[in-house]
N, C-alpha and C. Protein backbone atom coordinates (compact mmCIF):
# COMPACT_ATOMS: atom_id res chain seq x y z
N UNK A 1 0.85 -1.19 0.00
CA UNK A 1 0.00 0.00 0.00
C UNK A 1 0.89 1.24 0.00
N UNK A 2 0.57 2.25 -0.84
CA UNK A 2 1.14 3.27 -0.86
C UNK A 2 0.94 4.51 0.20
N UNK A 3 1.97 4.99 1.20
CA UNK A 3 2.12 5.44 1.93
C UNK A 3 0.91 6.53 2.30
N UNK A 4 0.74 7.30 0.85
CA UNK A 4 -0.09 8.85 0.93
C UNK A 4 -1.86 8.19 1.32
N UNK A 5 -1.82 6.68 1.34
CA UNK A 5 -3.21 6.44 1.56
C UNK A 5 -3.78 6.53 2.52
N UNK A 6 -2.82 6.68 3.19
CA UNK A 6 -2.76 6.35 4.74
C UNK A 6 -2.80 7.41 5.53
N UNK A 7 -2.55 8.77 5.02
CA UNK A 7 -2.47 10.32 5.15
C UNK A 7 -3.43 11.02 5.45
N UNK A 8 -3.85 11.56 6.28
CA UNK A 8 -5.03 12.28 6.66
C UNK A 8 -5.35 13.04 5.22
N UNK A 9 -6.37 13.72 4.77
CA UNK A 9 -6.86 14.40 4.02
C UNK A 9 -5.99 16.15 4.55
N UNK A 10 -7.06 15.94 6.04
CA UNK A 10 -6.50 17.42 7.10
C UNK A 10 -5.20 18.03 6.85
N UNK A 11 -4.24 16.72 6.96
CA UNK A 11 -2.93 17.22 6.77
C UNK A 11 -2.31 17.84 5.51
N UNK A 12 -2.85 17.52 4.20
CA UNK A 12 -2.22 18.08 2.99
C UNK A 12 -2.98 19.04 2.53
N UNK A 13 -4.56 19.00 2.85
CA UNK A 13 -5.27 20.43 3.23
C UNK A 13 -4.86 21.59 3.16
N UNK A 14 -4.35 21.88 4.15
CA UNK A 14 -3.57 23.48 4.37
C UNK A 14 -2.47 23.73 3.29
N UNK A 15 -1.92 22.54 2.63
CA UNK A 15 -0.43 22.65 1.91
C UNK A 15 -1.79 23.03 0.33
N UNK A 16 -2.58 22.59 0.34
CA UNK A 16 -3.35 22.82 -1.30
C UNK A 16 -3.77 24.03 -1.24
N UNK A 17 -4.36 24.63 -0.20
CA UNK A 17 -5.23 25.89 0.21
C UNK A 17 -3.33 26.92 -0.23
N UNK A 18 -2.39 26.70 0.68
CA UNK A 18 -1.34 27.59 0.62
C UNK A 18 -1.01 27.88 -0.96
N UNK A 19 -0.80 26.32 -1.65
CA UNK A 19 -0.17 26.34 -2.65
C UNK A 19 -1.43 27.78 -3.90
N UNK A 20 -2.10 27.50 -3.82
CA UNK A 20 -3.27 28.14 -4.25
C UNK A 20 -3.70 29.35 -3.89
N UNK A 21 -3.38 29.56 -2.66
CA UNK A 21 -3.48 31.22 -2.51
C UNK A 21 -1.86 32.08 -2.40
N UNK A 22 -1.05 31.16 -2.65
CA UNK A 22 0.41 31.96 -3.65
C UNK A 22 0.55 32.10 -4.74
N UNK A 23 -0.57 31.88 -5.01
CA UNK A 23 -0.87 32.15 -6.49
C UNK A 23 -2.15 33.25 -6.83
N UNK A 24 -2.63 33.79 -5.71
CA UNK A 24 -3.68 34.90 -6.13
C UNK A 24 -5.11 33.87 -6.09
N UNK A 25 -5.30 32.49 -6.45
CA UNK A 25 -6.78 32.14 -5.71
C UNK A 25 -6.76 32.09 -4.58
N UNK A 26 -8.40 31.04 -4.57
CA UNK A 26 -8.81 31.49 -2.87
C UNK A 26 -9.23 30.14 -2.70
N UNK A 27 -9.27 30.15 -1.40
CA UNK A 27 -9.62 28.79 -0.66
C UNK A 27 -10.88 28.35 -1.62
N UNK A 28 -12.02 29.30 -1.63
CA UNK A 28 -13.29 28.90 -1.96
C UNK A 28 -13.17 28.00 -3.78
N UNK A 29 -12.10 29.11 -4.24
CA UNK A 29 -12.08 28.01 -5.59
C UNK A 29 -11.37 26.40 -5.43
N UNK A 30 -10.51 26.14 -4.36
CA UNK A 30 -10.34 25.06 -3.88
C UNK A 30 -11.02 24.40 -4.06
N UNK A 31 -12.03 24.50 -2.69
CA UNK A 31 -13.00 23.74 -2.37
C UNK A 31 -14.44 23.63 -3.47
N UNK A 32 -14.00 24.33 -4.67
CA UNK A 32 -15.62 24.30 -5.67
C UNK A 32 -14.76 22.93 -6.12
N UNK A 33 -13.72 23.22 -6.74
CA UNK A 33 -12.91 21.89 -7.36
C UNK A 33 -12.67 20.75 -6.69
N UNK A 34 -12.34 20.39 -5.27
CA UNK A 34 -12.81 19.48 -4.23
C UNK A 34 -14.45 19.43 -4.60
N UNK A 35 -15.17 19.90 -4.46
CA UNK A 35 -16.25 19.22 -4.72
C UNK A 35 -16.35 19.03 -6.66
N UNK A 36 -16.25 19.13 -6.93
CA UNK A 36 -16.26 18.83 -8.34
C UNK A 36 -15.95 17.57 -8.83
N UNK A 37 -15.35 17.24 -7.74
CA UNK A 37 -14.41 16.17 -8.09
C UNK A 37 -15.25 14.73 -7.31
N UNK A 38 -15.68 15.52 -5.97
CA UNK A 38 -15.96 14.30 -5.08
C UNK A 38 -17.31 14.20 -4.73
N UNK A 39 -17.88 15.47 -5.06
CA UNK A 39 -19.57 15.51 -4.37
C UNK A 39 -19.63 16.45 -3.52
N UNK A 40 -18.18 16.14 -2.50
CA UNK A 40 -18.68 16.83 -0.95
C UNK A 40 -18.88 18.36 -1.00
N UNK A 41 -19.87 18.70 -0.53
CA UNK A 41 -19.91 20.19 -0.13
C UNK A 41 -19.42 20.71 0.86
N UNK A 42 -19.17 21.99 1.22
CA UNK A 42 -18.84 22.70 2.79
C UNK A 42 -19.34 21.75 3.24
N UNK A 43 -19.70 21.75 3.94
CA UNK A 43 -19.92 20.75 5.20
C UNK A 43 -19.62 19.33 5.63
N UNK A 44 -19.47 18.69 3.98
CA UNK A 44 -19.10 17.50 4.03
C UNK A 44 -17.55 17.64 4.34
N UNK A 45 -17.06 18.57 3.63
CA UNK A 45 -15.79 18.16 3.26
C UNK A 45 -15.16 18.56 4.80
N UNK A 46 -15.74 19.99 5.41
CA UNK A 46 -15.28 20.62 6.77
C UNK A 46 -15.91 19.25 7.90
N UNK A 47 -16.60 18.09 7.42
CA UNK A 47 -16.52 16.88 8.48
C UNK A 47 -15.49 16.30 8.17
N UNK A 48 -15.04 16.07 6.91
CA UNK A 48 -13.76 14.66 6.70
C UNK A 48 -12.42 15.39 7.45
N UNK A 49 -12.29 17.15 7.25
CA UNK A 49 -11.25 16.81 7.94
C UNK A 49 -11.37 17.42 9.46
N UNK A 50 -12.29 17.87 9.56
CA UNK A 50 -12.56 17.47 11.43
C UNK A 50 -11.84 16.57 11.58
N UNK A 51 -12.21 14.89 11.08
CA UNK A 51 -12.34 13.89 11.42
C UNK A 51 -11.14 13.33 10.99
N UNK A 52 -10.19 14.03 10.21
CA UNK A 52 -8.60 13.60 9.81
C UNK A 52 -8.98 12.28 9.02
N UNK A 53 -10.08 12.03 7.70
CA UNK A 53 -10.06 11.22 7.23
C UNK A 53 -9.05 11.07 6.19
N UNK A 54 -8.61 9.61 6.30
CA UNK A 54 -7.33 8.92 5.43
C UNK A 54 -7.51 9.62 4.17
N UNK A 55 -6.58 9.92 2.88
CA UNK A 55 -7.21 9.33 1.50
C UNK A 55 -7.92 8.83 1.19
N UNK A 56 -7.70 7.05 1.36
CA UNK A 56 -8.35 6.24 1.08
C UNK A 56 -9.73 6.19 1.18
N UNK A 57 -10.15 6.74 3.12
CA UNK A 57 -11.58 6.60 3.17
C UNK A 57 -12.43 7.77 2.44
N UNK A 58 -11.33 8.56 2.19
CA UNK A 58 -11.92 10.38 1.69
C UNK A 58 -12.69 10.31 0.30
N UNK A 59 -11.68 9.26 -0.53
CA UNK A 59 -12.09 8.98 -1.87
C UNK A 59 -12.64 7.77 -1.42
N UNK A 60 -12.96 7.10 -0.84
CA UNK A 60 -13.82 5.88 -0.59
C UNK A 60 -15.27 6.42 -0.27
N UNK A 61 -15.58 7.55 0.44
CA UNK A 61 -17.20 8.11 -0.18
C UNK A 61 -17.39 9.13 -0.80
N UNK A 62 -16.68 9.49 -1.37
CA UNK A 62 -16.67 10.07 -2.76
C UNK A 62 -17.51 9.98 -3.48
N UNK A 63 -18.07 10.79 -4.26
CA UNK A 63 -18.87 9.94 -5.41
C UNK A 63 -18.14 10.94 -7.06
N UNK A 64 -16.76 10.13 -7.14
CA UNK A 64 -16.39 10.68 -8.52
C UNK A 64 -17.17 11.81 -9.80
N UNK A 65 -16.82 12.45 -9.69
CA UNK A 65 -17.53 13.63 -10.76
C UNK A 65 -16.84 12.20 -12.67
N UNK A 66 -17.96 12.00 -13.30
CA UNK A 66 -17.97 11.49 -14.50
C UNK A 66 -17.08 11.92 -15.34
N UNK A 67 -16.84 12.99 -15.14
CA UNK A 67 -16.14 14.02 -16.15
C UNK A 67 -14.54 13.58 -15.86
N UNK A 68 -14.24 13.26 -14.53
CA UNK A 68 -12.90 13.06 -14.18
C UNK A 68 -11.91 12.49 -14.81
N UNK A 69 -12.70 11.26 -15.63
CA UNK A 69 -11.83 10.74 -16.41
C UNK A 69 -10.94 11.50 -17.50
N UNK A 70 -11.25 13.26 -17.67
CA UNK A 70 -10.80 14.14 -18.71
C UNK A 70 -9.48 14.97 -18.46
N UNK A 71 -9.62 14.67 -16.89
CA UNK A 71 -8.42 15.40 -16.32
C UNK A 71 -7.12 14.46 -16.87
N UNK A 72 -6.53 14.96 -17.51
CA UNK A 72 -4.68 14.57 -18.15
C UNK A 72 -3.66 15.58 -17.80
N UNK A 73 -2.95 14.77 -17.60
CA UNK A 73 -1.83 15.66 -18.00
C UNK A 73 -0.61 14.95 -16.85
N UNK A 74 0.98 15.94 -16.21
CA UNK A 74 1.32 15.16 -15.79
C UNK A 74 1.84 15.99 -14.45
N UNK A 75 1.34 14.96 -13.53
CA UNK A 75 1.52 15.32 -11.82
C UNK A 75 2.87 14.57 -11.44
N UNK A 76 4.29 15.17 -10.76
CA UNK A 76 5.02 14.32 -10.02
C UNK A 76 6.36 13.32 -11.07
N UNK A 77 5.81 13.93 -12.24
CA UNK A 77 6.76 13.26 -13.73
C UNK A 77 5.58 12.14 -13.88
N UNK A 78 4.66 11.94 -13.76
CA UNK A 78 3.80 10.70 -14.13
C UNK A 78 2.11 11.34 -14.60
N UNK A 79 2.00 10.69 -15.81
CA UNK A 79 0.73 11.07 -16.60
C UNK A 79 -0.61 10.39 -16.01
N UNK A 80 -1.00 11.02 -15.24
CA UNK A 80 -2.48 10.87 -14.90
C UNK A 80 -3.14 9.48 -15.09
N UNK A 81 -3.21 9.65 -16.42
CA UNK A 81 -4.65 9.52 -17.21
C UNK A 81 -4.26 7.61 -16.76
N UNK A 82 -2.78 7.92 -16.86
CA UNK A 82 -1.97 6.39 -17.07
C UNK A 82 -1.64 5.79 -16.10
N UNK A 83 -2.15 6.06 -14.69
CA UNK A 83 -2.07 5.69 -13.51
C UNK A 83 -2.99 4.18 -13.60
N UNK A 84 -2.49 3.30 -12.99
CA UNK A 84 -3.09 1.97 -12.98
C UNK A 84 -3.97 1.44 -11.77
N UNK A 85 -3.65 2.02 -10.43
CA UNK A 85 -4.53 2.33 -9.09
C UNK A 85 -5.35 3.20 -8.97
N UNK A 86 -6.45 2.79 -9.26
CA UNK A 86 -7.26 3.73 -8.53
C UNK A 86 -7.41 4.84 -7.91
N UNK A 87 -7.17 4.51 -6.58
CA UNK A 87 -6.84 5.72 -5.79
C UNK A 87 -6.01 6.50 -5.72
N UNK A 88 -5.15 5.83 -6.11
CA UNK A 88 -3.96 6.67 -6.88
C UNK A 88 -4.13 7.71 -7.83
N UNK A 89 -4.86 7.14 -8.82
CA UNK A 89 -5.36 8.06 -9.96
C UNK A 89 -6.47 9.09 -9.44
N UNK A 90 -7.21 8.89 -8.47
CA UNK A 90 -8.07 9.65 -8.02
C UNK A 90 -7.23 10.94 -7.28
N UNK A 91 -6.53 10.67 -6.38
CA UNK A 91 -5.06 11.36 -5.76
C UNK A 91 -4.44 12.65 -6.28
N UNK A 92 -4.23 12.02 -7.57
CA UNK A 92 -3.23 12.39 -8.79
C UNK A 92 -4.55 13.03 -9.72
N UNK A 93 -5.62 13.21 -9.43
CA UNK A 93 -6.44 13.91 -10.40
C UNK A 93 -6.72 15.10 -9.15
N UNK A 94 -6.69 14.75 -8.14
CA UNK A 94 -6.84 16.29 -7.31
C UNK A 94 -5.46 16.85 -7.23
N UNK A 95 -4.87 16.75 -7.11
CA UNK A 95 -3.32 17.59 -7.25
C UNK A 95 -2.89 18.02 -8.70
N UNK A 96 -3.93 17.28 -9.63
CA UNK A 96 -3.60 17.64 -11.31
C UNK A 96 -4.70 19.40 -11.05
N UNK A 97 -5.75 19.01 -10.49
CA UNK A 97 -7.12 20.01 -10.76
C UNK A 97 -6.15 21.86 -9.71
N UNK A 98 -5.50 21.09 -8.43
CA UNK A 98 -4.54 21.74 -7.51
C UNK A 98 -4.12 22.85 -8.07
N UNK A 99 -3.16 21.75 -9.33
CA UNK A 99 -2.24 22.55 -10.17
C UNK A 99 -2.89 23.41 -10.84
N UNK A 100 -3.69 23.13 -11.36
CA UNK A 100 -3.73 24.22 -12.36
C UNK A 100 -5.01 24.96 -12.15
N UNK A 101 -5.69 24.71 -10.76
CA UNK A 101 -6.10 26.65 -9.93
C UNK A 101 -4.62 27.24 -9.97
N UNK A 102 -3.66 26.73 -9.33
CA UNK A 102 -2.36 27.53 -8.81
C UNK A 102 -2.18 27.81 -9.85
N UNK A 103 -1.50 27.39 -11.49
CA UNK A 103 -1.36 28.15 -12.40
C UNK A 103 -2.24 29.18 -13.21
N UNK A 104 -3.67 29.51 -12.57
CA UNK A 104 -4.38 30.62 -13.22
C UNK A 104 -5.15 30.07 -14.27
N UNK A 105 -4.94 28.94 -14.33
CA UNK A 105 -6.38 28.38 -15.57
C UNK A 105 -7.82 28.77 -15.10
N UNK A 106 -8.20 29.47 -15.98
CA UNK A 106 -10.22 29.51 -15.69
C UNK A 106 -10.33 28.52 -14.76
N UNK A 107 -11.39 28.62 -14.22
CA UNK A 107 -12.46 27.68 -13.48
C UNK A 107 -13.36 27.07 -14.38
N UNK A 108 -13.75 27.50 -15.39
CA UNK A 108 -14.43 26.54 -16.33
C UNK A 108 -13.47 25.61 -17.32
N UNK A 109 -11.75 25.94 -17.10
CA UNK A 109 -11.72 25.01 -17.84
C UNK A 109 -11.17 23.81 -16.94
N UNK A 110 -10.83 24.09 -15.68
CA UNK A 110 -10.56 23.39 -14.60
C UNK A 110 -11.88 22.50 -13.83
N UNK A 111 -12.70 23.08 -14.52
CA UNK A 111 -13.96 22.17 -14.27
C UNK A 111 -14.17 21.21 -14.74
N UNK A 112 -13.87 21.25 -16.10
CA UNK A 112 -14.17 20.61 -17.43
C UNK A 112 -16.06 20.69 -17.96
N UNK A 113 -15.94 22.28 -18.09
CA UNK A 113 -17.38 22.91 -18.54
C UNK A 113 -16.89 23.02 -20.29
């Protein structure tokens, strides 16, 4: 099992919110793309990390946005799309969506509207 599964959500939290508002966004576009991705709304998402939920269980009630499968490109030197785990790929599609609030892409195209 890969280490980051095992990782609170809580804990890399603050490092996505930072990475993202050194770049001129804001928490709130974060969290539209956290939910975009997973379902959860404010409230859901401000319970998982109350509750310091793992990865694993974070994307385990999830309910994947359809569209996700569109997110490409490459996180960490490794292409997304080409990830073979699951959760992994799920992982690696929120730190892909991360990236590129922090680089200033629209919100609609970071949505995939």
């Amino acid at each position: 099992m890969n280490r980051i599964f095992t990782v609170s959500f809580a804990s890399v939290y603050p490092h996505y919110v930072n990475k993202v508002e050194k770049k001129g966004r804001t928490k709130a576009e974060l969290d539209q793309v956290i939910e975009w991705l997973t379902g959860f709304d404010g409230p859901t998402l401000s319970d998982h990390l109350a509750a310091g939920t793992t990865f694993e269980d974070f994307f385990a009630d999830a309910r994947l946005n359809p569209r996700a499968s569109s997110i490409t490109g490459v996180v960490c030197g490794v292409r997304v799309e080409n990830i073979d785990d699951p959760l992994m790929q799920k992982i690696r599609f929120l730190d892909k969506l991360v990236d590129e609030i922090a680089k200033g892409r629209p919100m609609d195209k970071v949505l995939r509207t």
